[in-house]
PDB file of N, CA and C in Angstrom:
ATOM      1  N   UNK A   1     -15.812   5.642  -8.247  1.00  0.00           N
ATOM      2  CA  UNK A   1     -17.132   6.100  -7.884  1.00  0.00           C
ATOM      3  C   UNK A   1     -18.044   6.110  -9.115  1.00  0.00           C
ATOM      4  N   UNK A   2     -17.810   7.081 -10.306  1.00  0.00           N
ATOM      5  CA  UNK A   2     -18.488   6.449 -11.354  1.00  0.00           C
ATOM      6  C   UNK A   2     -18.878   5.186 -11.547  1.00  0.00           C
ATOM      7  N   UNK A   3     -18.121   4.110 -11.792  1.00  0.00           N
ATOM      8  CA  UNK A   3     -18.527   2.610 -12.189  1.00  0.00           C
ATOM      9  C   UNK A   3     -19.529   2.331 -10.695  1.00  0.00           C
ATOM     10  N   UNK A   4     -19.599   2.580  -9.738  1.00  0.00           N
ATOM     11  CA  UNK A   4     -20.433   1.926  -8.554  1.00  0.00           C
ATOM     12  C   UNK A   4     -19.316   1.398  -7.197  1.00  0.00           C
ATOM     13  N   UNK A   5     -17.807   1.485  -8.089  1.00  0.00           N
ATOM     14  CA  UNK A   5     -17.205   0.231  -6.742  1.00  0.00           C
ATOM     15  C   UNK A   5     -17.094   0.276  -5.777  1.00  0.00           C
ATOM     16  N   UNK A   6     -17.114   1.972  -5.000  1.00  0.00           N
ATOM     17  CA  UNK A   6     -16.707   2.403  -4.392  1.00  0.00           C
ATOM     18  C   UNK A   6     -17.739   3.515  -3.851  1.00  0.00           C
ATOM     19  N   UNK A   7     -17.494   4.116  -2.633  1.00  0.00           N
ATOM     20  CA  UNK A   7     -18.774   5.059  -2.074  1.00  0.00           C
ATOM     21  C   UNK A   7     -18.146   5.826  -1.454  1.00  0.00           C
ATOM     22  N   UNK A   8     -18.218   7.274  -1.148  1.00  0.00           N
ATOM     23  CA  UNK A   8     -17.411   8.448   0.195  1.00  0.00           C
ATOM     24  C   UNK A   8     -18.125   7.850   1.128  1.00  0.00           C
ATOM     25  N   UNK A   9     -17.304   8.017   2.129  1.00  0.00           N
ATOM     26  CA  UNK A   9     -17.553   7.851   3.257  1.00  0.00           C
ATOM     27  C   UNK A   9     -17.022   9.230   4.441  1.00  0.00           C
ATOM     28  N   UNK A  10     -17.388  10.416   4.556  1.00  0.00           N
ATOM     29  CA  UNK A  10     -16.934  11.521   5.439  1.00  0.00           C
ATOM     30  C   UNK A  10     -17.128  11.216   6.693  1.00  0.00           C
ATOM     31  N   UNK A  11     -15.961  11.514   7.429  1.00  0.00           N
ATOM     32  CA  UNK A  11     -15.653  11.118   9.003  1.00  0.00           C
ATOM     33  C   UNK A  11     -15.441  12.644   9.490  1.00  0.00           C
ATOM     34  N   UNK A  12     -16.119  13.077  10.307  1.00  0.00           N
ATOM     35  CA  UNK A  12     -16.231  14.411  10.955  1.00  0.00           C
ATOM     36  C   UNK A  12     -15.186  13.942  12.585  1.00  0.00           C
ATOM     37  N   UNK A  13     -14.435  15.039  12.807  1.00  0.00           N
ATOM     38  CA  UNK A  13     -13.939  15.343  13.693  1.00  0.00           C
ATOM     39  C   UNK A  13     -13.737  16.468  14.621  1.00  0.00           C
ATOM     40  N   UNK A  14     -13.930  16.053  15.963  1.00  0.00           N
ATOM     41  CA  UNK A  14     -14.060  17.634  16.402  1.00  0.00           C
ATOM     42  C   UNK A  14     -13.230  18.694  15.625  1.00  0.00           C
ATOM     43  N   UNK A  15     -11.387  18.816  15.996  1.00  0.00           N
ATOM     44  CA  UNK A  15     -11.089  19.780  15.868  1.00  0.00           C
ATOM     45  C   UNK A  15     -10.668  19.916  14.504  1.00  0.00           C
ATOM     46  N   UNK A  16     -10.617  18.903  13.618  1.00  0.00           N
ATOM     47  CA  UNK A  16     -10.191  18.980  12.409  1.00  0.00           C
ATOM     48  C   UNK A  16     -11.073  19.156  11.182  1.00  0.00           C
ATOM     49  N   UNK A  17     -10.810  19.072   9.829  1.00  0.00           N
ATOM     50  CA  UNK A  17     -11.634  19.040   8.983  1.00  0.00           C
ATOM     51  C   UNK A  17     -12.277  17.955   8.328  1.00  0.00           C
ATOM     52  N   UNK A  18     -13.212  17.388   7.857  1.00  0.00           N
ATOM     53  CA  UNK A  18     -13.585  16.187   7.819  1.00  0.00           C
ATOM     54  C   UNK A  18     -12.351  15.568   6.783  1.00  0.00           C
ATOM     55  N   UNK A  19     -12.562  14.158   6.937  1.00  0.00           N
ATOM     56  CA  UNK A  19     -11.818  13.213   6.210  1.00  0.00           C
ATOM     57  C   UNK A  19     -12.747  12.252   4.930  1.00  0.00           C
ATOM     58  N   UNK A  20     -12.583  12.097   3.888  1.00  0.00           N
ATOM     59  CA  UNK A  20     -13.101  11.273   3.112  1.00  0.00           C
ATOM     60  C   UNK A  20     -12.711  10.285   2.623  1.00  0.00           C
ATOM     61  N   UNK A  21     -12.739   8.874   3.085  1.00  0.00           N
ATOM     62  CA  UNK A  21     -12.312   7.638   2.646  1.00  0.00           C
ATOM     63  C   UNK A  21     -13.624   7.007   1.975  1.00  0.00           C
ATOM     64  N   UNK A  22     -12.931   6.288   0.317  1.00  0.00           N
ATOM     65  CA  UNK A  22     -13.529   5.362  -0.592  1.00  0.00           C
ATOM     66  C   UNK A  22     -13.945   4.199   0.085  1.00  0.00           C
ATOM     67  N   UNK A  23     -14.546   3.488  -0.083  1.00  0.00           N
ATOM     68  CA  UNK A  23     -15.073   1.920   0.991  1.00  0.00           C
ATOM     69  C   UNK A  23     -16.009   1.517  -0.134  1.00  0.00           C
ATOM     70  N   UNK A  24     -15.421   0.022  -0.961  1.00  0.00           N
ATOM     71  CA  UNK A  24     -16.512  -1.209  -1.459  1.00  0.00           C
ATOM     72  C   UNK A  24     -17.433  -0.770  -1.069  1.00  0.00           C
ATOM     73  N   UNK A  25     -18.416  -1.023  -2.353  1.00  0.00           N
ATOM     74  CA  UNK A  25     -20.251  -1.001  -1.802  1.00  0.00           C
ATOM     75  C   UNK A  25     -20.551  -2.123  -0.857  1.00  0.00           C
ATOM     76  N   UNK A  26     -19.945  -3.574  -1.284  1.00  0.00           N
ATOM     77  CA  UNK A  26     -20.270  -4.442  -1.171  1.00  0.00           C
ATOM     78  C   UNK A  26     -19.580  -5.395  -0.727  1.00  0.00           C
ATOM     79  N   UNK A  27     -19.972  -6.670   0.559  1.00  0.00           N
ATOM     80  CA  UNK A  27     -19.070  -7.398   1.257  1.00  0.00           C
ATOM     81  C   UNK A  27     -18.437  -8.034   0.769  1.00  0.00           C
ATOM     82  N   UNK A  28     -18.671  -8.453  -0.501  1.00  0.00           N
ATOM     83  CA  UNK A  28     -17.923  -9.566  -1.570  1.00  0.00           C
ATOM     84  C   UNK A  28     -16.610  -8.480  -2.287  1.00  0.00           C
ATOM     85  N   UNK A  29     -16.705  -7.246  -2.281  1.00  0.00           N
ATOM     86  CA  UNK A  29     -15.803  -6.162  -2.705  1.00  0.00           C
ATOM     87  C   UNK A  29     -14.748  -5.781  -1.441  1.00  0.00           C
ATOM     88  N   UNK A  30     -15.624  -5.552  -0.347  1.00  0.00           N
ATOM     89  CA  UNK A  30     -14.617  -5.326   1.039  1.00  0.00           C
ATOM     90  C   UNK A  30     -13.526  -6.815   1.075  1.00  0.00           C
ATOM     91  N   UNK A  31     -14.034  -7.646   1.151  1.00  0.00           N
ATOM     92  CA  UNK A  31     -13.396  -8.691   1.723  1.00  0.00           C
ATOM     93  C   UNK A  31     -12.443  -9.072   0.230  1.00  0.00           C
ATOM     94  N   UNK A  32     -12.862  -8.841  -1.136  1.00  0.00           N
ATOM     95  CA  UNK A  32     -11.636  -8.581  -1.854  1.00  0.00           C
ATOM     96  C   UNK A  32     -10.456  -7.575  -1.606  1.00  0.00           C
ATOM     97  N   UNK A  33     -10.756  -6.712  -1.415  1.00  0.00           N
ATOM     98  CA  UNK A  33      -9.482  -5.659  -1.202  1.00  0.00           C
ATOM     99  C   UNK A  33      -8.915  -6.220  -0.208  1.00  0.00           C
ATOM    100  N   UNK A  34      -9.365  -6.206   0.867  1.00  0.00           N
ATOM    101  CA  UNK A  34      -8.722  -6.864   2.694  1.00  0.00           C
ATOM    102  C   UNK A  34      -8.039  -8.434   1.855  1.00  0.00           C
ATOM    103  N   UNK A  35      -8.549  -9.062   1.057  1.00  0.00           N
ATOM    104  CA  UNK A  35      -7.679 -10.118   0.967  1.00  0.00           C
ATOM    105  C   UNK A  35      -6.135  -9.908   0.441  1.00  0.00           C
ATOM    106  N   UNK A  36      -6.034  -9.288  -0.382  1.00  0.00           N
ATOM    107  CA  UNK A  36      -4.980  -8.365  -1.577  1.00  0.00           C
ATOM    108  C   UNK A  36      -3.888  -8.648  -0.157  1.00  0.00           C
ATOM    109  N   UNK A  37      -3.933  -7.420   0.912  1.00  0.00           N
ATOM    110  CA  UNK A  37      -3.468  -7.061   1.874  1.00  0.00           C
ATOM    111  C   UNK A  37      -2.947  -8.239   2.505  1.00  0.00           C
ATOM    112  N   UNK A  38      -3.511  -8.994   2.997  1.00  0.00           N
ATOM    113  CA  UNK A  38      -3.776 -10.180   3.962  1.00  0.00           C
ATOM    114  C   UNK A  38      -2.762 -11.445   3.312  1.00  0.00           C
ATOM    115  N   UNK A  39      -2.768 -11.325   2.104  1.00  0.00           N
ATOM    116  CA  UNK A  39      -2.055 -12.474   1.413  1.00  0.00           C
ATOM    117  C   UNK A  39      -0.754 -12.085   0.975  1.00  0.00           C
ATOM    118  N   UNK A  40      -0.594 -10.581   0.774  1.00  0.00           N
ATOM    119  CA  UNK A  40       0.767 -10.152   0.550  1.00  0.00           C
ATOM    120  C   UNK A  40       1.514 -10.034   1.946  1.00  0.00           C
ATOM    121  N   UNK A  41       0.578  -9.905   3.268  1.00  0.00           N
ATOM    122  CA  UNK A  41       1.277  -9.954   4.679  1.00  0.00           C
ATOM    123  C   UNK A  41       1.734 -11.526   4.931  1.00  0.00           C
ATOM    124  N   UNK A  42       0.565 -12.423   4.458  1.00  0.00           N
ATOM    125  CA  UNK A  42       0.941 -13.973   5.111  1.00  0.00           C
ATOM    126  C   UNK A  42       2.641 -14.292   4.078  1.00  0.00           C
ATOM    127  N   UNK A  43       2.189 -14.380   2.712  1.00  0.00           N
ATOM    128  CA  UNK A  43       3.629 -14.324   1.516  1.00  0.00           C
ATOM    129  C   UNK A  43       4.923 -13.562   2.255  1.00  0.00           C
ATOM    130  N   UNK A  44       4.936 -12.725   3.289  1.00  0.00           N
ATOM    131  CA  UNK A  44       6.078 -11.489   3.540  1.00  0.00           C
ATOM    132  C   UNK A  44       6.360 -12.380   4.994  1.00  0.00           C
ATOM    133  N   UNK A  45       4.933 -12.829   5.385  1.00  0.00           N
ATOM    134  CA  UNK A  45       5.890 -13.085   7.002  1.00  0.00           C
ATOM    135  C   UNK A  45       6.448 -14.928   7.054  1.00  0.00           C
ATOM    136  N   UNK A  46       6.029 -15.326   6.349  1.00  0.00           N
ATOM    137  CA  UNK A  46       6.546 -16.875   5.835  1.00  0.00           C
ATOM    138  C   UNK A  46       7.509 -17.094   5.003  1.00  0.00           C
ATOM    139  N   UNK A  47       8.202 -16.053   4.549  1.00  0.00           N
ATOM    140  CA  UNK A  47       9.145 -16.036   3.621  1.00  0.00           C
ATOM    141  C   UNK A  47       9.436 -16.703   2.503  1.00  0.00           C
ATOM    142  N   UNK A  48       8.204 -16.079   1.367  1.00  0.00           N
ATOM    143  CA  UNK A  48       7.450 -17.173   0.862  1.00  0.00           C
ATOM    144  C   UNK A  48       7.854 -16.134  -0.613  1.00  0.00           C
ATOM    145  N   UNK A  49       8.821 -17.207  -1.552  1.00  0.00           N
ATOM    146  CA  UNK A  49       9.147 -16.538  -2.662  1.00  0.00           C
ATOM    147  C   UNK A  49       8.124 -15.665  -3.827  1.00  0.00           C
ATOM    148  N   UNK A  50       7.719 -14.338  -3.596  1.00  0.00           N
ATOM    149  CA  UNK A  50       6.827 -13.429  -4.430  1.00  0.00           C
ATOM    150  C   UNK A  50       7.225 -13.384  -6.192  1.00  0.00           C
ATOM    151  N   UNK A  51       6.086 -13.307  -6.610  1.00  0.00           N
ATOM    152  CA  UNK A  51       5.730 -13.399  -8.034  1.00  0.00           C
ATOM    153  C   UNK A  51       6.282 -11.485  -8.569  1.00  0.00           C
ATOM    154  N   UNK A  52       6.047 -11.567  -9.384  1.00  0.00           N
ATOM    155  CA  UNK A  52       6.781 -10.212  -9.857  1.00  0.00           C
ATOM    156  C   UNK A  52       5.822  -9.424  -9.689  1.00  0.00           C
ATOM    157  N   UNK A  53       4.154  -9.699  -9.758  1.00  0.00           N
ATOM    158  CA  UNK A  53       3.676  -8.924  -9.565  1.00  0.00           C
ATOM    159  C   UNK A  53       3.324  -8.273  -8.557  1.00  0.00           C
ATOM    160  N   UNK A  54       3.745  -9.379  -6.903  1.00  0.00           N
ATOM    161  CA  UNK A  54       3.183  -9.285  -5.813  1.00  0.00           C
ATOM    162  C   UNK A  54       4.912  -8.461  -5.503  1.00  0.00           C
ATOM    163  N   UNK A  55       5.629  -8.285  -5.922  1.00  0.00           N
ATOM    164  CA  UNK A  55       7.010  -7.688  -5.482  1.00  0.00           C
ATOM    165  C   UNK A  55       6.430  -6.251  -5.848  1.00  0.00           C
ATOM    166  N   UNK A  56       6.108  -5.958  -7.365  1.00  0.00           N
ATOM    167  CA  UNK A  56       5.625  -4.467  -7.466  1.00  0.00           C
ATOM    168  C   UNK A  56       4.769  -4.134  -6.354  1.00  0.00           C
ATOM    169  N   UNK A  57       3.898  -4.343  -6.179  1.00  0.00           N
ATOM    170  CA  UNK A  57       2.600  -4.239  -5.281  1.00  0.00           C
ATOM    171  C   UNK A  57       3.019  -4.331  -4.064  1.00  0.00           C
ATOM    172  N   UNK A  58       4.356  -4.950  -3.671  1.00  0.00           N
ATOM    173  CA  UNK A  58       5.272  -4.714  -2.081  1.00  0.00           C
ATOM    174  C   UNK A  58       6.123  -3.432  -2.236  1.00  0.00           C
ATOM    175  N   UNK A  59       6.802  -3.283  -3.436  1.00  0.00           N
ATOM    176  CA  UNK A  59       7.739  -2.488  -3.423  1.00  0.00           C
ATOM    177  C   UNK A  59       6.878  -0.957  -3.993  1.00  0.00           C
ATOM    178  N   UNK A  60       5.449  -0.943  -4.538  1.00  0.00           N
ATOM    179  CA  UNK A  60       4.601   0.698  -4.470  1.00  0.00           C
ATOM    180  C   UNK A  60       3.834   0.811  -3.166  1.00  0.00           C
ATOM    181  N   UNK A  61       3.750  -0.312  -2.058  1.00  0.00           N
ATOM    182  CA  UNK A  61       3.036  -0.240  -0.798  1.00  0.00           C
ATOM    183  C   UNK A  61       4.428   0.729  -0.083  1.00  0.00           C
ATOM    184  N   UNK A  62       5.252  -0.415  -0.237  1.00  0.00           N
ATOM    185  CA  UNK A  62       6.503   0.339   0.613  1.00  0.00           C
ATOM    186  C   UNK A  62       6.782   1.910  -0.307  1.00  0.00           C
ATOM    187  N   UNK A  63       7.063   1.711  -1.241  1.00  0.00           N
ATOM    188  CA  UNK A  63       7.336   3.534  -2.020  1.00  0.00           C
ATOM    189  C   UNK A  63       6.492   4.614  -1.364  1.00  0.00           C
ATOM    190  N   UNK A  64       5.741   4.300  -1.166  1.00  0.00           N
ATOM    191  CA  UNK A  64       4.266   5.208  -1.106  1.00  0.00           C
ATOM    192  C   UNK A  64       4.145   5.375   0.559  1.00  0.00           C
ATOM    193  N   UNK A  65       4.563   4.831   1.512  1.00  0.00           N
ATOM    194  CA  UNK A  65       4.759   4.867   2.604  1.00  0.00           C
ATOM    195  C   UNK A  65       3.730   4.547   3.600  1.00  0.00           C
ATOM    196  N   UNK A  66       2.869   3.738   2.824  1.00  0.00           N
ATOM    197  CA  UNK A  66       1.510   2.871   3.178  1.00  0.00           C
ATOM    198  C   UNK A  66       1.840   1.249   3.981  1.00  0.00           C
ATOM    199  N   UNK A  67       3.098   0.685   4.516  1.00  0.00           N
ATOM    200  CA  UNK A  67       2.888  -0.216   4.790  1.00  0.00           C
ATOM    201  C   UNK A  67       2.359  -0.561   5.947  1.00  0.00           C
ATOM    202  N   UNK A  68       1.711   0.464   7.162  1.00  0.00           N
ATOM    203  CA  UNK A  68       1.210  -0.102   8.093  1.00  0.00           C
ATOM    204  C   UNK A  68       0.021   0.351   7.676  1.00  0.00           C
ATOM    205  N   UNK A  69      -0.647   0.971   7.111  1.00  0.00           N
ATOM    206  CA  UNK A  69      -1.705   0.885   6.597  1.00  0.00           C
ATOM    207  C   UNK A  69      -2.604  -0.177   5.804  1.00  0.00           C
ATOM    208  N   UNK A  70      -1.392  -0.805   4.594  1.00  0.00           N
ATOM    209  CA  UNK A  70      -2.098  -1.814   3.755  1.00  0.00           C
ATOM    210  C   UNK A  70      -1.523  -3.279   4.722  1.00  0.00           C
ATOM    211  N   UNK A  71      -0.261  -2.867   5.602  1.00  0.00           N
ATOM    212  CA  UNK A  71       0.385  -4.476   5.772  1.00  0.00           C
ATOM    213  C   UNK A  71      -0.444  -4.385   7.383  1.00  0.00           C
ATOM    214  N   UNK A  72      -0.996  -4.328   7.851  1.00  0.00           N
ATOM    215  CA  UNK A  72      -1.489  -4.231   9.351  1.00  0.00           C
ATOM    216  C   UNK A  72      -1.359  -5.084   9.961  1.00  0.00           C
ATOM    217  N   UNK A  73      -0.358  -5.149  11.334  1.00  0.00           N
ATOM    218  CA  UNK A  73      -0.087  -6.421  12.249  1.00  0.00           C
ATOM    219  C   UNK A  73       0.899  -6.472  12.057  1.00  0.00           C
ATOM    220  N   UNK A  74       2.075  -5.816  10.972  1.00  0.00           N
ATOM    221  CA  UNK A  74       3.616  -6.249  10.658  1.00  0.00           C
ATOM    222  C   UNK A  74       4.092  -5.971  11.604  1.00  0.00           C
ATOM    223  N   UNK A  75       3.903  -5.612  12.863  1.00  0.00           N
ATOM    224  CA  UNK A  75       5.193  -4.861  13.916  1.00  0.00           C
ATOM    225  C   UNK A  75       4.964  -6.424  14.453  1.00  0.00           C
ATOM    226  N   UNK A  76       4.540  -7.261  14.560  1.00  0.00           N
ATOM    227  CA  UNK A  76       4.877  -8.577  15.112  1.00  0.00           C
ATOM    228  C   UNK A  76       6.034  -9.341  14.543  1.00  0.00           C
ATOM    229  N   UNK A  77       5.944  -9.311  13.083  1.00  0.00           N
ATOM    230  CA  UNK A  77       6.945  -9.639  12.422  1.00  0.00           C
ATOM    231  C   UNK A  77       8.050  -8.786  11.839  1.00  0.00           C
ATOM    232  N   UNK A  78       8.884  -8.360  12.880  1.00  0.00           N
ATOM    233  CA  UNK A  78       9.823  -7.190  12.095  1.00  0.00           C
ATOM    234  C   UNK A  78      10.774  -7.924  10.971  1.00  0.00           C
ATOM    235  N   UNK A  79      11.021  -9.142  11.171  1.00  0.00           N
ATOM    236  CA  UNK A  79      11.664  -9.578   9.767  1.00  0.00           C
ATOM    237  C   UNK A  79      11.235  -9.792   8.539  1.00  0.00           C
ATOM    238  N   UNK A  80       9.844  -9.637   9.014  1.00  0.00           N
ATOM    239  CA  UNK A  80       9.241  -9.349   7.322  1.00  0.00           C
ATOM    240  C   UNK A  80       9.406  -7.513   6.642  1.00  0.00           C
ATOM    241  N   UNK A  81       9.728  -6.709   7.527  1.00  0.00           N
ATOM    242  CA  UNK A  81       9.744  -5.618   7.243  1.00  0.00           C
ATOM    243  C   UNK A  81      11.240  -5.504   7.019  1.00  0.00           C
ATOM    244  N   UNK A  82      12.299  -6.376   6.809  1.00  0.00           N
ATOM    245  CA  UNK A  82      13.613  -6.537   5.951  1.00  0.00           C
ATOM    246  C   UNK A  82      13.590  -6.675   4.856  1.00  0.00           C
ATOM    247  N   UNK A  83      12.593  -7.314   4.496  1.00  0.00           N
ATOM    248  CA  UNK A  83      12.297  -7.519   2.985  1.00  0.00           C
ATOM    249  C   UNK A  83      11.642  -6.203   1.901  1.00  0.00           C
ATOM    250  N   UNK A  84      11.386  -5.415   2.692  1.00  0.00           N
ATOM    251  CA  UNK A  84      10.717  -3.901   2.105  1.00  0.00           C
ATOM    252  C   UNK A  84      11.458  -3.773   0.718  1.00  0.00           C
ATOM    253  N   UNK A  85      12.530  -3.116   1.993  1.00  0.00           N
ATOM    254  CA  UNK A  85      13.363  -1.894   0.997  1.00  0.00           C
ATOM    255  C   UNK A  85      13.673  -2.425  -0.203  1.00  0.00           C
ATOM    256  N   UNK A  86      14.047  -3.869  -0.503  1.00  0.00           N
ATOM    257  CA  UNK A  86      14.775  -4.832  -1.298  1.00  0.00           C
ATOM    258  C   UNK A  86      13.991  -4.975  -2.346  1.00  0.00           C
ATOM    259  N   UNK A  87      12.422  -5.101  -1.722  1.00  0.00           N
ATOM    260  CA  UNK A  87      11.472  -5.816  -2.896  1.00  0.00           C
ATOM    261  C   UNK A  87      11.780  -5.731  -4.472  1.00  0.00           C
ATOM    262  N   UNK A  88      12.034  -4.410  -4.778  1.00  0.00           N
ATOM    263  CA  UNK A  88      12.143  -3.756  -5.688  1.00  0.00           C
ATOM    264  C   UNK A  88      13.367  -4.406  -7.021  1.00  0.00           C
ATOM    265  N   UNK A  89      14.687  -4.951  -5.981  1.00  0.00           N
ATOM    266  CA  UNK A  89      15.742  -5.038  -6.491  1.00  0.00           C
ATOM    267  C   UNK A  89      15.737  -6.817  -7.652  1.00  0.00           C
ATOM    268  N   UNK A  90      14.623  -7.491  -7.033  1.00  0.00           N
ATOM    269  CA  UNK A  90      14.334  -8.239  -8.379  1.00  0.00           C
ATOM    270  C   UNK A  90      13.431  -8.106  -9.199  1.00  0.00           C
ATOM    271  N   UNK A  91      12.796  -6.872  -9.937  1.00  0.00           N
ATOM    272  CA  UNK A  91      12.112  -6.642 -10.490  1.00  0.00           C
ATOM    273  C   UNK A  91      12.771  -6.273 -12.393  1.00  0.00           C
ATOM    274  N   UNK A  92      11.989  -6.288 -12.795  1.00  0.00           N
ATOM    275  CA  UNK A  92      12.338  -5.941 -14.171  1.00  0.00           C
ATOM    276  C   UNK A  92      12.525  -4.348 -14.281  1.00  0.00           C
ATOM    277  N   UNK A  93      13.863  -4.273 -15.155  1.00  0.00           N
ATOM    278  CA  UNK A  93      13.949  -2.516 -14.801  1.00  0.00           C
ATOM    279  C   UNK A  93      13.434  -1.972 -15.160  1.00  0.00           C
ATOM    280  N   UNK A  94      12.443  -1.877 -15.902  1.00  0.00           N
ATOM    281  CA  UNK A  94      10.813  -1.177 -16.618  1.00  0.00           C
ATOM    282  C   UNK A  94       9.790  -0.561 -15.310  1.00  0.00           C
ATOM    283  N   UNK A  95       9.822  -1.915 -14.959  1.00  0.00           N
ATOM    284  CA  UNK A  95       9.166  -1.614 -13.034  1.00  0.00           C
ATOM    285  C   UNK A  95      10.185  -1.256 -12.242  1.00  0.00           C
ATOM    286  N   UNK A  96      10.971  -1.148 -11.986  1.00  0.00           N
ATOM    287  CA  UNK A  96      11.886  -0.691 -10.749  1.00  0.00           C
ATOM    288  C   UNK A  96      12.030   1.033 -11.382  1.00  0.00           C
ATOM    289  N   UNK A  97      11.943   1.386 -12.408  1.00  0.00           N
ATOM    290  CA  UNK A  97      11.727   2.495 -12.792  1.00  0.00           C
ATOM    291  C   UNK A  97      10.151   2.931 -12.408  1.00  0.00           C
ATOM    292  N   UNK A  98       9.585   2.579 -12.181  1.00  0.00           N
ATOM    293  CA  UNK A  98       8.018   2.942 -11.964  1.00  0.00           C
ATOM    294  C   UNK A  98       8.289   2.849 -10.444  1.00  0.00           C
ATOM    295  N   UNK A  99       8.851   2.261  -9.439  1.00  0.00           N
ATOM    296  CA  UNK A  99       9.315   2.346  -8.279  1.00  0.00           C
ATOM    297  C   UNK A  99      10.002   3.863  -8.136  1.00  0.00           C
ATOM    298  N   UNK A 100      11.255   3.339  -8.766  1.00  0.00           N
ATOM    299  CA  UNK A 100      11.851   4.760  -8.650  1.00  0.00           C
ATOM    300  C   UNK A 100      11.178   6.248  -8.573  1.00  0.00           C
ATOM    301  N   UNK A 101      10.164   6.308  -9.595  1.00  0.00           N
ATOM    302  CA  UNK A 101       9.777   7.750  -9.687  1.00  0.00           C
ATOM    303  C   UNK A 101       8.317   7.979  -8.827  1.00  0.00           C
ATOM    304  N   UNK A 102       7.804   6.786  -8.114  1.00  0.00           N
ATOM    305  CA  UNK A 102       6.666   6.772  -7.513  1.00  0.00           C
ATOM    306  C   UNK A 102       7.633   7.189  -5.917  1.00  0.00           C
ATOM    307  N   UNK A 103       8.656   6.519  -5.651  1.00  0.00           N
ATOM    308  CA  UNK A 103       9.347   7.588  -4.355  1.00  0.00           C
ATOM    309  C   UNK A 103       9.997   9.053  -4.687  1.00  0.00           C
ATOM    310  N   UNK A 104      10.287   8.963  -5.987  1.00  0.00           N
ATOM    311  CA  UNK A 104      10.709  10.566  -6.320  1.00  0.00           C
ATOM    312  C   UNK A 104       9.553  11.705  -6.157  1.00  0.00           C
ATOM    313  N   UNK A 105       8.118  10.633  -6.618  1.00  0.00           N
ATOM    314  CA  UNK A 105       7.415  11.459  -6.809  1.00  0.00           C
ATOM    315  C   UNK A 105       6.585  12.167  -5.152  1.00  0.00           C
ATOM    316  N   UNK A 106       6.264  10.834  -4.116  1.00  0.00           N
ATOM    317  CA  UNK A 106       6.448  11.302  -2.651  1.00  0.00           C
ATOM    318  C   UNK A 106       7.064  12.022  -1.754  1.00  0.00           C
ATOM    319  N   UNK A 107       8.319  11.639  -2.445  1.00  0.00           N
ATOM    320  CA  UNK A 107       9.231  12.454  -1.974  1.00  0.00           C
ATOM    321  C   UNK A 107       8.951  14.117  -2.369  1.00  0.00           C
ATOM    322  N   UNK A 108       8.669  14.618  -3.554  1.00  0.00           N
ATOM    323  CA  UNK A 108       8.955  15.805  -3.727  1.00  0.00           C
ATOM    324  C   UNK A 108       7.406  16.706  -3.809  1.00  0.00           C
ATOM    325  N   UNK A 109       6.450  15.944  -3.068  1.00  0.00           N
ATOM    326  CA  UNK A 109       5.110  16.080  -2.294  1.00  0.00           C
ATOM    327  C   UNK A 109       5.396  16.423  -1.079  1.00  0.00           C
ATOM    328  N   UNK A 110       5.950  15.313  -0.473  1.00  0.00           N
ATOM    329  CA  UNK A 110       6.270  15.546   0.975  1.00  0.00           C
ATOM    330  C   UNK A 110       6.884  16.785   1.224  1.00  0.00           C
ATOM    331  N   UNK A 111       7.746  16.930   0.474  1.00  0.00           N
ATOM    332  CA  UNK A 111       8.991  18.194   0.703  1.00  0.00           C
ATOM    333  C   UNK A 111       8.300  20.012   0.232  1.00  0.00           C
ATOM    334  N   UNK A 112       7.874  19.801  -1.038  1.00  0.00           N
ATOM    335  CA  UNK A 112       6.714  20.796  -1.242  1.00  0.00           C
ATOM    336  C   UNK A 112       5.614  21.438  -0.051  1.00  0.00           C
ATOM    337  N   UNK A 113       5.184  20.069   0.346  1.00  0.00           N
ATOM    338  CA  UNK A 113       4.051  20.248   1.569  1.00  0.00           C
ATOM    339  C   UNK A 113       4.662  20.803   2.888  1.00  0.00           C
ATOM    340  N   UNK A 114       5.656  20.290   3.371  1.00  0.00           N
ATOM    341  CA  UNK A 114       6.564  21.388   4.274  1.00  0.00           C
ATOM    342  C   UNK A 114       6.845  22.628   4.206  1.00  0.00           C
ATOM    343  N   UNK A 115       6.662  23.477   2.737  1.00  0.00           N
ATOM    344  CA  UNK A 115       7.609  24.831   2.757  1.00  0.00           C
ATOM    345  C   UNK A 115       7.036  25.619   3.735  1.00  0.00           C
TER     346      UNK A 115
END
C-alpha cells in the first residue's frame, strides 16, 4: 500500500464483520498476479517439469493452505493435486527448510486460534 501497488478493498457483510482484501490498482497489475496463478495451474495440470522456483511457490501455496484459492479450477484435475504434498521434496534444503517452518508456523496459528 505504501509504494501504490495495491488498494483496501472492505466487503461488508450482513452478519459478520467486514473483510479487507488488497487488489492491484491497475489492469496491467491484476492480470499480472492472476497470471502467476494460472501458469503454475497450467505447469501442475500438464505435468510439466517445474523450475525450483515455481516448486517453492507450489510447495508455500500448498504449506499455507491456499491452494484453492491461488490454484482455482484444480478439483477438475485431481492428479495435479498429487503433486502438492511432494513439491517440496526436490528442492534445495535451504528451501525445504523455509517450507518446513512456514507449515510449523500455520500449524501453530491454527492450533493457538482454537484454544
Amino acid at each position: 500500500m505504501r509504494l501504490g501497488a495495491v488498494e483496501p478493498i472492505v466487503r461488508r457483510r450482513m452478519l459478520s464483520s467486514p473483510q479487507i482484501t488488497y487488489m492491484p490498482n491497475s489492469a496491467q497489475q491484476r492480470n499480472a498476479a492472476a497470471w502467476a496463478s494460472t501458469r503454475l495451474a497450467n505447469l501442475l495440470v500438464r505435468g510439466m517439469e517445474l523450475s525450483v522456483v515455481d516448486q517453492l511457490l507450489v510447495s508455500l501455496v500448498s504449506a499455507t493452505g491456499l491452494t484453492r484459492h491461488v490454484l482455482y479450477g484444480f478439483e477438475q484435475y485431481p492428479h495435479a493435486f498429487q503433486y502438492l504434498p511432494n513439491a517440496a521434496f526436490g528442492l534445495p534444503s535451504d528451501l525445504r527448510e523455509i517450507i518446513e517452518y512456514t507449515e510449523a508456523s500455520i500449524g501453530s496459528v491454527l492450533t493457538v486460534g482454537r484454544r
